[in-house]
C-alpha atoms as a PDB file:
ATOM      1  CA  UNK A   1      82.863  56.716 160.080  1.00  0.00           C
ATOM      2  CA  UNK A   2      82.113  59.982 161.408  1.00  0.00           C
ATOM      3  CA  UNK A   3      85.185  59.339 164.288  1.00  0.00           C
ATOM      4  CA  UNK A   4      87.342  58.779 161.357  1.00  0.00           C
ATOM      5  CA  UNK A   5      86.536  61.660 159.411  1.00  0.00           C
ATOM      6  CA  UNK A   6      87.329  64.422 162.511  1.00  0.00           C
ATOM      7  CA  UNK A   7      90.739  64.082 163.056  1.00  0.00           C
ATOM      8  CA  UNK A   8      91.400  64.250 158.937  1.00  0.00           C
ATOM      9  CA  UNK A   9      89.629  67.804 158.947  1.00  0.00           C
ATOM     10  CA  UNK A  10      91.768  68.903 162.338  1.00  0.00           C
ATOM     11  CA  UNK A  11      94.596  67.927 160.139  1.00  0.00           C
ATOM     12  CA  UNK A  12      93.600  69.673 157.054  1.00  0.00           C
ATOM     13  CA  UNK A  13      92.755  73.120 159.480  1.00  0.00           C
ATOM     14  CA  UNK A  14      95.986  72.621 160.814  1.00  0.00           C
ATOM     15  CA  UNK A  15      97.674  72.559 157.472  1.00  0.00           C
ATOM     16  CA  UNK A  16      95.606  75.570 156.372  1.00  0.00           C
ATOM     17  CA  UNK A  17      96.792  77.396 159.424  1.00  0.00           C
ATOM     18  CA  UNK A  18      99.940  76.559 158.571  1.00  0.00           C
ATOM     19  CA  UNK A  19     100.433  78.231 154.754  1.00  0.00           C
ATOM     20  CA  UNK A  20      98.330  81.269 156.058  1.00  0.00           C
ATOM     21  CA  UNK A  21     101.260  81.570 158.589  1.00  0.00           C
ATOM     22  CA  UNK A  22     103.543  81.005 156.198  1.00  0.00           C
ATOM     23  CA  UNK A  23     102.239  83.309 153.493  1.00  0.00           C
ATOM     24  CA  UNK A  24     101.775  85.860 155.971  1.00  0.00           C
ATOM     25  CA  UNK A  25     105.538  85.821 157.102  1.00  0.00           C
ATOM     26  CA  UNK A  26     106.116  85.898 153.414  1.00  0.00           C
ATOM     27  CA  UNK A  27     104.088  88.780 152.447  1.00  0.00           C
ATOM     28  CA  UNK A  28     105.570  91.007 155.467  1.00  0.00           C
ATOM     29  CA  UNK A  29     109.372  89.734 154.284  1.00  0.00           C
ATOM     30  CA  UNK A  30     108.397  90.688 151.169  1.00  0.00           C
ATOM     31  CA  UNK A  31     106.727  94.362 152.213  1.00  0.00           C
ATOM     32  CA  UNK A  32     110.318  94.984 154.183  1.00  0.00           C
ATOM     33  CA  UNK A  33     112.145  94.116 151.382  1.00  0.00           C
ATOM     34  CA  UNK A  34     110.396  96.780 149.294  1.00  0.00           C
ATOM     35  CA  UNK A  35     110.689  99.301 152.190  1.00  0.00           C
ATOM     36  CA  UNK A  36     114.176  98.637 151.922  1.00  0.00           C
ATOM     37  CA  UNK A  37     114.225  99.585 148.451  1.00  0.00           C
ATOM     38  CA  UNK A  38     112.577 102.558 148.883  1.00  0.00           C
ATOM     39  CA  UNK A  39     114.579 104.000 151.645  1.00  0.00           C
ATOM     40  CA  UNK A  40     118.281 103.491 149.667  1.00  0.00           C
ATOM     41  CA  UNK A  41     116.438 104.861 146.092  1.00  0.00           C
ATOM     42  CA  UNK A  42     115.421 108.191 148.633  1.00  0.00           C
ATOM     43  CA  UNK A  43     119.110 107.960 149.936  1.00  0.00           C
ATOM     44  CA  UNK A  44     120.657 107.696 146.841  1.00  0.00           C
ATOM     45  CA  UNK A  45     118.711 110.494 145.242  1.00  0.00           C
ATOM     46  CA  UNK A  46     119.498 113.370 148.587  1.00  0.00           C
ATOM     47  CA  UNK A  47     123.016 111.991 147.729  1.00  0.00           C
ATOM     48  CA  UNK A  48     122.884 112.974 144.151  1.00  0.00           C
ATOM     49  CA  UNK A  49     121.192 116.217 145.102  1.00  0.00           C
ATOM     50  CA  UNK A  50     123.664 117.140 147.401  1.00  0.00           C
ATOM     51  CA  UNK A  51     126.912 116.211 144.756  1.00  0.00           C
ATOM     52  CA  UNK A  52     124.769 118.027 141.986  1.00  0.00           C
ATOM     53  CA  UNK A  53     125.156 115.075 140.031  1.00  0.00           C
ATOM     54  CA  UNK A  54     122.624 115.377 137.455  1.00  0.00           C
ATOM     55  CA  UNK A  55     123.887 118.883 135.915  1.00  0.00           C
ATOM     56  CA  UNK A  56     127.499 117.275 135.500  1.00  0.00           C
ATOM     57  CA  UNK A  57     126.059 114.255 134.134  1.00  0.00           C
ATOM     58  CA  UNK A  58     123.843 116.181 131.238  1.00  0.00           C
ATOM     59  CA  UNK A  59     126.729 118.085 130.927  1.00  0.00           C
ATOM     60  CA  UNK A  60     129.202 115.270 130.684  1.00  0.00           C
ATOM     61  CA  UNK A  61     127.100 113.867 127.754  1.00  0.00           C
ATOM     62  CA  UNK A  62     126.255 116.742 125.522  1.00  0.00           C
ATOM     63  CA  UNK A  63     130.304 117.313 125.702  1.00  0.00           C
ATOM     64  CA  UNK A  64     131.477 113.875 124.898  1.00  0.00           C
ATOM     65  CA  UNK A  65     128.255 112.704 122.965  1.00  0.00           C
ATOM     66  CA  UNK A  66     127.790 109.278 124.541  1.00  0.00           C
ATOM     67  CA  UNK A  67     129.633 107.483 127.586  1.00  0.00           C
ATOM     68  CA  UNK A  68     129.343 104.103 129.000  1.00  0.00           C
ATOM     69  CA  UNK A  69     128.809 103.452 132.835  1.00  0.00           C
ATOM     70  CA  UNK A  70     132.369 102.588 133.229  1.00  0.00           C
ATOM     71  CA  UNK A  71     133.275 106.030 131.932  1.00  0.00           C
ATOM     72  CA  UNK A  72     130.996 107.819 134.435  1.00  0.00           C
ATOM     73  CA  UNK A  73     132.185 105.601 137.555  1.00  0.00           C
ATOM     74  CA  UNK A  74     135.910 106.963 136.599  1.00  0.00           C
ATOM     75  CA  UNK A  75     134.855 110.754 135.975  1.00  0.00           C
ATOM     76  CA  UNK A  76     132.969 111.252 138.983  1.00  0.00           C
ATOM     77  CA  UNK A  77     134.782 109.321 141.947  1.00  0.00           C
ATOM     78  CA  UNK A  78     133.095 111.503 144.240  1.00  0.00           C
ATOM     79  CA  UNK A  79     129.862 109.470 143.931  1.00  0.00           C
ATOM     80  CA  UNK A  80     129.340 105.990 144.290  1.00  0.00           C
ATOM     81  CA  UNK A  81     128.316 103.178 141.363  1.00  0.00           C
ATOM     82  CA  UNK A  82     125.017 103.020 143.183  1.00  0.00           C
ATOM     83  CA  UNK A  83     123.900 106.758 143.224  1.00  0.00           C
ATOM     84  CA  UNK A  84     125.402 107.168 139.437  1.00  0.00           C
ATOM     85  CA  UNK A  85     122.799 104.291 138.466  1.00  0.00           C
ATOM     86  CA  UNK A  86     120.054 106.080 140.257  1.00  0.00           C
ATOM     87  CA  UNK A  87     120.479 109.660 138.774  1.00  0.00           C
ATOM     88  CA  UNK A  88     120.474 107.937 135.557  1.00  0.00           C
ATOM     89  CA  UNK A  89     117.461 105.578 135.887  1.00  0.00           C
ATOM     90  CA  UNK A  90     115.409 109.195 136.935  1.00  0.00           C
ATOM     91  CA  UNK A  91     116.840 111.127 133.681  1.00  0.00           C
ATOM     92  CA  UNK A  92     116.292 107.697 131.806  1.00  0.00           C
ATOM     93  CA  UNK A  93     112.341 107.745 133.127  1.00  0.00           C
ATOM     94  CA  UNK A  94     111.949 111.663 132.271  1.00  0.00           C
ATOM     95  CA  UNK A  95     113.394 110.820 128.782  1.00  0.00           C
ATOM     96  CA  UNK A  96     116.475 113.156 129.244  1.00  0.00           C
ATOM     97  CA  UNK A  97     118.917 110.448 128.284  1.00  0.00           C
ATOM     98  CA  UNK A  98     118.469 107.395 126.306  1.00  0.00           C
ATOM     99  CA  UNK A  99     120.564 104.136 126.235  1.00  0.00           C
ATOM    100  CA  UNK A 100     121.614 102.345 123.293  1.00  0.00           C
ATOM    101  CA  UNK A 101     124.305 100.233 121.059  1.00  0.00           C
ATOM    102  CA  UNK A 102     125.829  96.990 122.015  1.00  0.00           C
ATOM    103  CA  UNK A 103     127.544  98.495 125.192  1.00  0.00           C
ATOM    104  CA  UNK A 104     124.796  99.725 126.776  1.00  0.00           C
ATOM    105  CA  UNK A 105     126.018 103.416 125.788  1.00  0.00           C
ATOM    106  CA  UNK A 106     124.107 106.919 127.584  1.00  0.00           C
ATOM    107  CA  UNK A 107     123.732 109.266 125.318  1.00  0.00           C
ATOM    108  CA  UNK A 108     121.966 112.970 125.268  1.00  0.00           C
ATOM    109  CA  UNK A 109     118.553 113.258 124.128  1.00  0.00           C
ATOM    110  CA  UNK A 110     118.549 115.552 120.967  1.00  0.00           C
ATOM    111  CA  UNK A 111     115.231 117.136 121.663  1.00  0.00           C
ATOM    112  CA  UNK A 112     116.015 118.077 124.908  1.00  0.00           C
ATOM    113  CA  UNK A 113     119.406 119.822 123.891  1.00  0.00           C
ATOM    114  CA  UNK A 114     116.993 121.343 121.087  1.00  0.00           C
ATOM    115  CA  UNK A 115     114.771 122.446 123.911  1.00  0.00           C
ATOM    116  CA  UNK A 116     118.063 123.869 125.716  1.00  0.00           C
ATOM    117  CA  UNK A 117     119.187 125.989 122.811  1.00  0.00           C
ATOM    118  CA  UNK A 118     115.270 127.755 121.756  1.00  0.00           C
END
């Protein structure tokens, strides 16, 4: 009985050695990935800095009132789809913008223009 019952629990450590590996490799795929992430967010941002994107954008919509992403992709061809999205999820976070109607429109926040004007 006892002969019987060793090789089942070197099976069962080997199995346990095996997820552990496994969630392991997963966690550290999963850690690059976010890395990754990270690294074209801080590229996109010193590549909106540099093409002084965000001014044109606030400016862009306090002149036209609301514009959808398409819109934005064909004014400013000097930046890519990529870093447009990026400036806009920052000003979206710090409540600058704000996004709404069926098309997913941008538009101005009034109290910041009212901040603008005082």
């Amino acid at each position: 009985m006892l002969s019987s019952a060793l090789p089942s629990m070197a099976t069962q450590a080997q199995i346990a050695a095996c997820r552990n590996a496994e969630l392991a490799a997963e966690a550290e795929r999963a850690a690059a990935h976010a890395q990754e992430i990270a690294d074209r967010r801080k590229k996109t941002l010193r590549v909106a800095k540099k093409s002084n994107l965000r001014p044109r954008l606030t400016d862009a919509l306090s002149r036209n009132g609301a514009m959808a992403l398409g819109d934005m992709r064909r004014t400013f061809t000097d930046v890519s789809l990529e870093t447009i999205k990026g400036v806009l999820r920052v000003m979206l976070a710090a409540k600058e913008i704000s996004r709404s109607g069926k098309r997913g429109n941008y538009t101005y926040s009034l109290s910041t223009q009212k901040k603008g004007i005082q």
